[in-house]
N, C-alpha and C. Protein backbone atom coordinates (compact mmCIF):
# COMPACT_ATOMS: atom_id res chain seq x y z
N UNK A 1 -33.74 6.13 29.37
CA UNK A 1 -32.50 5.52 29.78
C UNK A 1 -31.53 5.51 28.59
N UNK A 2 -29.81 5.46 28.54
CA UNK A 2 -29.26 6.13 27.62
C UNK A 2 -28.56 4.61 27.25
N UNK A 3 -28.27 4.14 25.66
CA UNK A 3 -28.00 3.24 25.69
C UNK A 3 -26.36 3.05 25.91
N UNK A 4 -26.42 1.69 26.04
CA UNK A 4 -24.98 1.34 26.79
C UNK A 4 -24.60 0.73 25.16
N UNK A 5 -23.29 1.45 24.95
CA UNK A 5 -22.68 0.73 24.15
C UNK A 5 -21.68 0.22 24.30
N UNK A 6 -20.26 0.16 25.27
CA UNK A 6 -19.30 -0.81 25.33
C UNK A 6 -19.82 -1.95 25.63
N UNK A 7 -18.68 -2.80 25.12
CA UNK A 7 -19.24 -4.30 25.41
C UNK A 7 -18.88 -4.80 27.21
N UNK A 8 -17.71 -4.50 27.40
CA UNK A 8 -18.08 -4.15 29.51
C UNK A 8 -18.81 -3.89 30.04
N UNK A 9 -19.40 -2.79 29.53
CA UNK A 9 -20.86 -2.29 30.16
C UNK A 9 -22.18 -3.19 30.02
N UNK A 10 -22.41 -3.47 28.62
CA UNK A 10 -23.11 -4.30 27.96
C UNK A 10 -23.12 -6.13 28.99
N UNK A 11 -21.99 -6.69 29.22
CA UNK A 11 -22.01 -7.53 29.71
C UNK A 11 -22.13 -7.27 30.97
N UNK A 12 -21.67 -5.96 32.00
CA UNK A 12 -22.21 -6.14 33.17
C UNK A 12 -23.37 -5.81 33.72
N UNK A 13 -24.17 -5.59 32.75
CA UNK A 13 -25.79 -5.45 32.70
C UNK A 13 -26.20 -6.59 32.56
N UNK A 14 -25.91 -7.58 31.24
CA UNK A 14 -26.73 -9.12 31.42
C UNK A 14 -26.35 -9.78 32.60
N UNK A 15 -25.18 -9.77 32.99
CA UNK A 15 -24.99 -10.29 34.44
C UNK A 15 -25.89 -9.63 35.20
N UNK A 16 -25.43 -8.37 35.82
CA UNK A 16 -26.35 -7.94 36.82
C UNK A 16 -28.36 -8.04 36.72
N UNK A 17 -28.47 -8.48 35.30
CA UNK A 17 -30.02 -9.13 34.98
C UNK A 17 -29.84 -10.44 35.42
N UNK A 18 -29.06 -11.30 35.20
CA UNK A 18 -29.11 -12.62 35.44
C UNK A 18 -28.78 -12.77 37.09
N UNK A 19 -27.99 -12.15 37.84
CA UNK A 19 -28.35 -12.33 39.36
C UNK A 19 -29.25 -11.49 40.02
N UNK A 20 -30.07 -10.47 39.14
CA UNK A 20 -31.40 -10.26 40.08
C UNK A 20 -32.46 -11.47 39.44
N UNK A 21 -32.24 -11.79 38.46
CA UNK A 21 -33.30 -13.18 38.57
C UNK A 21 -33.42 -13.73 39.45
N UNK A 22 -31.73 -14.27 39.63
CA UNK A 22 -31.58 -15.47 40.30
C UNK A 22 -32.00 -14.80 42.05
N UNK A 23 -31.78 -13.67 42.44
CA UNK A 23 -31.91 -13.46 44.14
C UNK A 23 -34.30 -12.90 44.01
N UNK A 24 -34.55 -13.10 42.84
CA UNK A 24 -35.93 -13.14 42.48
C UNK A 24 -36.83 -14.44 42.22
N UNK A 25 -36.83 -15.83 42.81
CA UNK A 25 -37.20 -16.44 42.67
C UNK A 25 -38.88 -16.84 41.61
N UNK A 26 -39.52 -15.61 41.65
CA UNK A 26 -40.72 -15.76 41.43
C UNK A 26 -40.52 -15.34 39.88
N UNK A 27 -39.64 -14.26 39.70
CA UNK A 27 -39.38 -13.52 38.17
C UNK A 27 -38.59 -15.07 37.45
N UNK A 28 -37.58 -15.49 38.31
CA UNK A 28 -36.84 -16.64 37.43
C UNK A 28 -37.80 -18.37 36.80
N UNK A 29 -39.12 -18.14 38.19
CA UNK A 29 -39.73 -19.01 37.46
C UNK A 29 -40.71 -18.74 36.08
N UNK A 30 -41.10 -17.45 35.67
CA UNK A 30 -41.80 -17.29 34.47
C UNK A 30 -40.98 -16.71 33.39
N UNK A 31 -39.59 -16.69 33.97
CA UNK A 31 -38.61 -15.97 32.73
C UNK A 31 -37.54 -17.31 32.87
N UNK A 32 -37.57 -18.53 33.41
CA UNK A 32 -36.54 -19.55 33.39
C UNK A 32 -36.00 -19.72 32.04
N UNK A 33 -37.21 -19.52 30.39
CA UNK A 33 -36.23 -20.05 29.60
C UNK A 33 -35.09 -19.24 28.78
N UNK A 34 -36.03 -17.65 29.19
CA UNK A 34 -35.04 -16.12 28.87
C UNK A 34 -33.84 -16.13 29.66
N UNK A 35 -33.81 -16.52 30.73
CA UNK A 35 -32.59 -16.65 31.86
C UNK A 35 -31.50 -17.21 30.96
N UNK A 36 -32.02 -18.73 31.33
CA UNK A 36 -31.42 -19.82 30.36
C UNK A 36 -30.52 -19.00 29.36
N UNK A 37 -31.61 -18.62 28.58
CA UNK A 37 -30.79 -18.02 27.38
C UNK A 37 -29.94 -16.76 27.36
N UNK A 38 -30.30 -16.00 28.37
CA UNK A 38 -29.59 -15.02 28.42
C UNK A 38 -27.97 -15.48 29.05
N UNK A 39 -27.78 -16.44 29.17
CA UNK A 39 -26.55 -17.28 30.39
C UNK A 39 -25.70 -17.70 29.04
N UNK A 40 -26.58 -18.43 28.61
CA UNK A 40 -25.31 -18.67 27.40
C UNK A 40 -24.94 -17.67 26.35
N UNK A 41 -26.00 -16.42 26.00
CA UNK A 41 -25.65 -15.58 25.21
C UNK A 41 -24.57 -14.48 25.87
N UNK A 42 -24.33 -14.68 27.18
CA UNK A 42 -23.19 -14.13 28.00
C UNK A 42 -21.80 -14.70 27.57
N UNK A 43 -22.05 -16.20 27.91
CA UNK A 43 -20.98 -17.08 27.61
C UNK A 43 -20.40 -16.76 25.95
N UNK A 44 -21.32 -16.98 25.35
CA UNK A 44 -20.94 -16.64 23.90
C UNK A 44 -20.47 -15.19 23.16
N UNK A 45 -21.17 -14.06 23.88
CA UNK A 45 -20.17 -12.76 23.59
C UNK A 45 -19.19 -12.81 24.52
N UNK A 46 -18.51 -13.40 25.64
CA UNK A 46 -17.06 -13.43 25.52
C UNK A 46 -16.36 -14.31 24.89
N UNK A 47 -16.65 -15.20 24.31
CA UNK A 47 -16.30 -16.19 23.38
C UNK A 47 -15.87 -15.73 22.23
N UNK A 48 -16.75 -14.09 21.59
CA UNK A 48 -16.73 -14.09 20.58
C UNK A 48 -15.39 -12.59 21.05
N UNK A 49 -15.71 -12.66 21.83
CA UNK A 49 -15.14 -10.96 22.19
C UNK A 49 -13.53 -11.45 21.77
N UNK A 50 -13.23 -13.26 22.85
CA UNK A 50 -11.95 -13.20 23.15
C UNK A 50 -11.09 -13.59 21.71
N UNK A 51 -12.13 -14.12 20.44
CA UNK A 51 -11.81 -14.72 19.37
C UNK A 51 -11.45 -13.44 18.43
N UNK A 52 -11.95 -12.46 19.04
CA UNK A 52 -12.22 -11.42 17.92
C UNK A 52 -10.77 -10.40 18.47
N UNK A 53 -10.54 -10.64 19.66
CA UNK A 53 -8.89 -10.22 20.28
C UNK A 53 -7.65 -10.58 19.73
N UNK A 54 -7.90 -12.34 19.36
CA UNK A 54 -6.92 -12.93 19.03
C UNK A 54 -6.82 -12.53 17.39
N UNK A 55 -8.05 -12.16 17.27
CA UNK A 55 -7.52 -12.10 15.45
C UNK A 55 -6.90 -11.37 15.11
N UNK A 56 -7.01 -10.07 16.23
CA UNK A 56 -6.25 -8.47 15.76
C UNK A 56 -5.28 -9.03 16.25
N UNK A 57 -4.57 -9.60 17.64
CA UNK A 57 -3.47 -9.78 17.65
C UNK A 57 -2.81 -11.21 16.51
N UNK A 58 -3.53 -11.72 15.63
CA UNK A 58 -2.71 -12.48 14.94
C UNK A 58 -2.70 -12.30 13.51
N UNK A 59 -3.17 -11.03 13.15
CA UNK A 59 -3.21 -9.91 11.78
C UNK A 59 -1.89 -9.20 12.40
N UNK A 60 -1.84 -8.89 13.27
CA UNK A 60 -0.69 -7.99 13.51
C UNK A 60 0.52 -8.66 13.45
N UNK A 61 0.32 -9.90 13.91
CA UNK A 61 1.80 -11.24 13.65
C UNK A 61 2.09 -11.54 12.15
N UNK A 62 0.87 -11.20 11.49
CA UNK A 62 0.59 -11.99 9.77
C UNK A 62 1.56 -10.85 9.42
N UNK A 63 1.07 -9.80 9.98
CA UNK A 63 1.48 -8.22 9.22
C UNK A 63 3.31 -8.22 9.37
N UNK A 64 3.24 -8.60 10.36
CA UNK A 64 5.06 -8.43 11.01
C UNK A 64 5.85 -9.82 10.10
N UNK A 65 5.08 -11.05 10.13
CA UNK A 65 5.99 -11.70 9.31
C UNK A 65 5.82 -11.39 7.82
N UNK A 66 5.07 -11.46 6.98
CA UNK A 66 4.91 -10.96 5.87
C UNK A 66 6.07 -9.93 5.18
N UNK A 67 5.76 -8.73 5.97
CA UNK A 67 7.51 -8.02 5.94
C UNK A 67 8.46 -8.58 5.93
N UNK A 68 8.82 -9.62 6.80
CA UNK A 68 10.04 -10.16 6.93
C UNK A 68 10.20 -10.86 6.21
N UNK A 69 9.07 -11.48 5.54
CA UNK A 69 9.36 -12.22 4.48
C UNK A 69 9.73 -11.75 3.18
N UNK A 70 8.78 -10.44 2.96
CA UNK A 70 9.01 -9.59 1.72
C UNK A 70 10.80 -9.17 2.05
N UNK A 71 10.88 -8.88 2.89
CA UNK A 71 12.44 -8.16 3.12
C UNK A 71 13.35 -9.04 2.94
N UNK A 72 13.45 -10.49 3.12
CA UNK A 72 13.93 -11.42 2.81
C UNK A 72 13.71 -12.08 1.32
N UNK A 73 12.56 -11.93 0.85
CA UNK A 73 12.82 -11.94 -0.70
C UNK A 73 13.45 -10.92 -1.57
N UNK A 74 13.45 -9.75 -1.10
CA UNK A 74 14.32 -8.89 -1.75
C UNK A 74 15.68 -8.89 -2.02
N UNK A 75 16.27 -9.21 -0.36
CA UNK A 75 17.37 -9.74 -0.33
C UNK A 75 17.60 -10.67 -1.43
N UNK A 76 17.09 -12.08 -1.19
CA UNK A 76 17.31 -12.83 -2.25
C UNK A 76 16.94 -12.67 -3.75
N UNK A 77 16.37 -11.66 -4.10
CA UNK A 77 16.46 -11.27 -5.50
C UNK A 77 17.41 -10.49 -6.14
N UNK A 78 18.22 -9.47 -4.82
CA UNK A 78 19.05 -8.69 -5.08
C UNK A 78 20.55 -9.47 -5.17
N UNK A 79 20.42 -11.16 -4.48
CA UNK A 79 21.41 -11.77 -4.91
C UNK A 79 21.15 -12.51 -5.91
N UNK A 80 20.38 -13.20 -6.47
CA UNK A 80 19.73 -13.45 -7.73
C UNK A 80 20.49 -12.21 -9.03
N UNK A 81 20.25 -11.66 -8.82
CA UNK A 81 20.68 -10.71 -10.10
C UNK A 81 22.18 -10.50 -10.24
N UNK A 82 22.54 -10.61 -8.53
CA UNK A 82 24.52 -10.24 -8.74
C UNK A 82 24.74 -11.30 -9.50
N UNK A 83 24.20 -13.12 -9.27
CA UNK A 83 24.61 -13.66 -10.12
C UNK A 83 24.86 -14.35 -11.04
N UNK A 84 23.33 -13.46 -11.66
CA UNK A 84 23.35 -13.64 -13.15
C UNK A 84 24.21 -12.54 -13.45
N UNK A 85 24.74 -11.41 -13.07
CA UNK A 85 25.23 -10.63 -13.67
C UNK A 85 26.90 -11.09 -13.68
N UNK A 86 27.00 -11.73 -12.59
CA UNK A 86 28.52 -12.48 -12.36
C UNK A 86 28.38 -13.38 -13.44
N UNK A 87 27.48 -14.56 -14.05
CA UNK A 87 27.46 -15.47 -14.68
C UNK A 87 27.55 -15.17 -16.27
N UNK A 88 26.38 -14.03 -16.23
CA UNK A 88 26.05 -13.61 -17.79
C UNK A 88 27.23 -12.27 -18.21
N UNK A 89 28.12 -11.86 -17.45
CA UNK A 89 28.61 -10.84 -17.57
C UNK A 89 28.04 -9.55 -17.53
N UNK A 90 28.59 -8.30 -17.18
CA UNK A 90 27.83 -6.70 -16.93
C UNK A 90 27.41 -6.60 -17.89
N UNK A 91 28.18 -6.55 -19.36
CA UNK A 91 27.31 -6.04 -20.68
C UNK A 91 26.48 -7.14 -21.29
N UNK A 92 25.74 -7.92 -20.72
CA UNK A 92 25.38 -8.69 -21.39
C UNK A 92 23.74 -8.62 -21.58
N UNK A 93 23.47 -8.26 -22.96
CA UNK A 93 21.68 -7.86 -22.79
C UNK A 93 20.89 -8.51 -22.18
N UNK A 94 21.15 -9.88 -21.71
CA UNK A 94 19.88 -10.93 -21.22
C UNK A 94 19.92 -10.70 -19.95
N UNK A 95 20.22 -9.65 -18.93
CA UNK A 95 20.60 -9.07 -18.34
C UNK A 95 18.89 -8.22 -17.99
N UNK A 96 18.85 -7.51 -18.73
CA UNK A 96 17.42 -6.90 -18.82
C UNK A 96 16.22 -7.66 -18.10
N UNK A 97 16.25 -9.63 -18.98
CA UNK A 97 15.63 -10.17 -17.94
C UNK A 97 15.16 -9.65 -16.63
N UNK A 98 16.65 -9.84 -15.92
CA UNK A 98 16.35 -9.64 -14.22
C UNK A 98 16.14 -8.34 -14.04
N UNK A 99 15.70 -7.56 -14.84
CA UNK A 99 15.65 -6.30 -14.50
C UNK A 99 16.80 -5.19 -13.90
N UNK A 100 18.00 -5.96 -14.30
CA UNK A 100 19.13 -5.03 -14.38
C UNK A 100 19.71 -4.25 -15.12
N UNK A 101 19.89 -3.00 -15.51
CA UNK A 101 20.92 -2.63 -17.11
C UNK A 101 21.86 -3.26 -16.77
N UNK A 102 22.40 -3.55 -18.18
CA UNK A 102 24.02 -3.62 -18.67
C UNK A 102 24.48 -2.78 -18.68
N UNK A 103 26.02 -2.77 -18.55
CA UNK A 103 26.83 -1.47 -19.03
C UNK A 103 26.74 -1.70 -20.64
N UNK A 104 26.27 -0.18 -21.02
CA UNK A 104 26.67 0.03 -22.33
C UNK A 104 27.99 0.93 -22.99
N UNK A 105 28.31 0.90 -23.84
CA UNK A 105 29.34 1.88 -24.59
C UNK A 105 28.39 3.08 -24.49
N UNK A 106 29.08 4.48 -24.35
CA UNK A 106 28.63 5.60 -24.05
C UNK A 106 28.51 5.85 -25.85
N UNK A 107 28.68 5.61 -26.93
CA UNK A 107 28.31 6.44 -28.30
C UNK A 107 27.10 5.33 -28.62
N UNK A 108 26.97 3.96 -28.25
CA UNK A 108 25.87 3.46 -28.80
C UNK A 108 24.81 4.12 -27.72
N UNK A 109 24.59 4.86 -26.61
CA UNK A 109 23.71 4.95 -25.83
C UNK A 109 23.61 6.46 -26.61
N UNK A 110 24.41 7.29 -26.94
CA UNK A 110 24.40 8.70 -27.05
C UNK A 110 23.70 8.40 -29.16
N UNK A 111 23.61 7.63 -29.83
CA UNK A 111 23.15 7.51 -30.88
C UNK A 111 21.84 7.49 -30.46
N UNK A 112 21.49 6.76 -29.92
CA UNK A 112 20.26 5.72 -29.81
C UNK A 112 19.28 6.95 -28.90
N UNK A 113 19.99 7.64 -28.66
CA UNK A 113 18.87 8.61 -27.51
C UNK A 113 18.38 10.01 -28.60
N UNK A 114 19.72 10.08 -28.81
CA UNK A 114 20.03 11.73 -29.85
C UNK A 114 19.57 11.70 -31.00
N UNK A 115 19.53 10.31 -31.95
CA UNK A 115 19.48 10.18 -33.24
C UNK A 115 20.89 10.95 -33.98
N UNK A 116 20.95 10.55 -35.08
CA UNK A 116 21.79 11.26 -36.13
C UNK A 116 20.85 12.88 -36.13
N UNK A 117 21.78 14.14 -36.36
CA UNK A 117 21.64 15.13 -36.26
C UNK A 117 21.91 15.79 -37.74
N UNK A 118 21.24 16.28 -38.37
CA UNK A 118 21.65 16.84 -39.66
C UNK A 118 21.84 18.68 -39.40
N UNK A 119 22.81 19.16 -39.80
CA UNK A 119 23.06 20.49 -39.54
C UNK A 119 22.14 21.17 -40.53
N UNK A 120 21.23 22.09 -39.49
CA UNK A 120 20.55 22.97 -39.85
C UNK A 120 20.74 24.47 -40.63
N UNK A 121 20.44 24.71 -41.83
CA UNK A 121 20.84 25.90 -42.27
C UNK A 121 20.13 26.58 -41.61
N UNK A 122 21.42 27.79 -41.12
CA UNK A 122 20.41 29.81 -40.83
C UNK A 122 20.26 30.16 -42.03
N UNK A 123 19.06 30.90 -41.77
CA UNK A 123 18.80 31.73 -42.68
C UNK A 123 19.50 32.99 -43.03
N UNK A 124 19.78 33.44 -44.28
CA UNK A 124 20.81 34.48 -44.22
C UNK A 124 20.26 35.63 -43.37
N UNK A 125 20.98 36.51 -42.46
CA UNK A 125 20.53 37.54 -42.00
C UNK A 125 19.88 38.82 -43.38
N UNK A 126 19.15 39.20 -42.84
CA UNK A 126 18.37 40.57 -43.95
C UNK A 126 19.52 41.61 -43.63
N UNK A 127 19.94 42.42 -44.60
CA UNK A 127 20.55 43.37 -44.85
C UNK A 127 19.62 44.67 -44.41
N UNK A 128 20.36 45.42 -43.32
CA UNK A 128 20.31 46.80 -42.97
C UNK A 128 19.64 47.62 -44.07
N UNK A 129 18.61 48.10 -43.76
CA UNK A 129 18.54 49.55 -44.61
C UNK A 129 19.22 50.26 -44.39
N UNK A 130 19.88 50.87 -45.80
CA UNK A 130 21.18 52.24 -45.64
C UNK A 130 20.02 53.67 -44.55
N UNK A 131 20.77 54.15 -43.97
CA UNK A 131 20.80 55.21 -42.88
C UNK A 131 19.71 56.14 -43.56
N UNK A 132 18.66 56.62 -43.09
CA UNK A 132 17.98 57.62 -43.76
C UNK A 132 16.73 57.25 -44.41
N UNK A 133 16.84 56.17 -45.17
CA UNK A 133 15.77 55.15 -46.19
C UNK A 133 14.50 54.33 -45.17
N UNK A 134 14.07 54.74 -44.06
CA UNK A 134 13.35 53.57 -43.19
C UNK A 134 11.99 53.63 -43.50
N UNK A 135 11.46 52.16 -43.96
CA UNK A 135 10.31 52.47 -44.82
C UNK A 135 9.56 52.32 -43.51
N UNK A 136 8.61 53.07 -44.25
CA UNK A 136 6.91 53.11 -43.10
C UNK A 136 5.95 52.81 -43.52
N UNK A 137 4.30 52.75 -42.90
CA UNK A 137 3.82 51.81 -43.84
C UNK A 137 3.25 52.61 -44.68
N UNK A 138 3.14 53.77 -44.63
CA UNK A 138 2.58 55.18 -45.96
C UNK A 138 3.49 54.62 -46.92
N UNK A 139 4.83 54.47 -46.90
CA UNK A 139 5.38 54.19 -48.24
C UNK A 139 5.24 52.86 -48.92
N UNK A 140 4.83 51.76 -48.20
CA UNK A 140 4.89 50.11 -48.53
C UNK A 140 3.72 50.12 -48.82
């Protein structure tokens, strides 16, 4: 026999065991306390079935407000920063704090990235051998 694994199936088997007991009078008196038990272990996997429904549907509510909450703290961080930046002014380094840049002057940003540059000497170019003279390595 092939086993039953949904839990529908599963429960309409202990039922359909528990009312051939019951239309079996003689089986229900030497199996009364398996009955018994099999009645409430019915009761209790839908108990657990219907608890175990509500949780996915109230992970999925956790899940939906959570967002809204994150999306709503963002909001309010993204006004948080306008105003410190209104308060502390745009260029003002403490600014960084909130994780905003300041405006900087474009030569202190272009120092600070580039460094001071010291001009590099070329090397003088090598002078042409005159026309005719091309050494090879027999002669060197």
């Amino acid at each position: 026999m092939a086993t039953i694994n949904s839990l529908a199936d599963i429960l309409l088997d202990f039922k359909n065991v528990l009312t051939a007991s019951q239309d079996n009078p003689e089986v229900l008196k030497i199996a009364e306390a398996m009955v018994a038990s099999l009645e409430k272990l019915v009761v209790s996997i839908t108990d657990l079935n219907a608890r175990k429904n509500l949780t996915i549907g109230l992970k999925q509510q956790l899940t939906q407000e959570l967002e809204a909450a994150i999306k709503e703290g963002r909001e309010l961080a993204r006004r948080v920063r306008g105003a410190a930046k209104a308060m502390l002014g745009t260029k003002n380094e403490r600014l960084v704090q909130f994780k905003t840049a300041p405006l900087r002057d474009r030569k202190s940003r272009r120092s600070k990235s580039k460094g001071t540059k010291t001009p590099v000497a070329t090397p003088p170019a090598a002078e042409p051998a005159p026309a005719g003279q091309h050494e090879t390595k027999a002669q060197a």
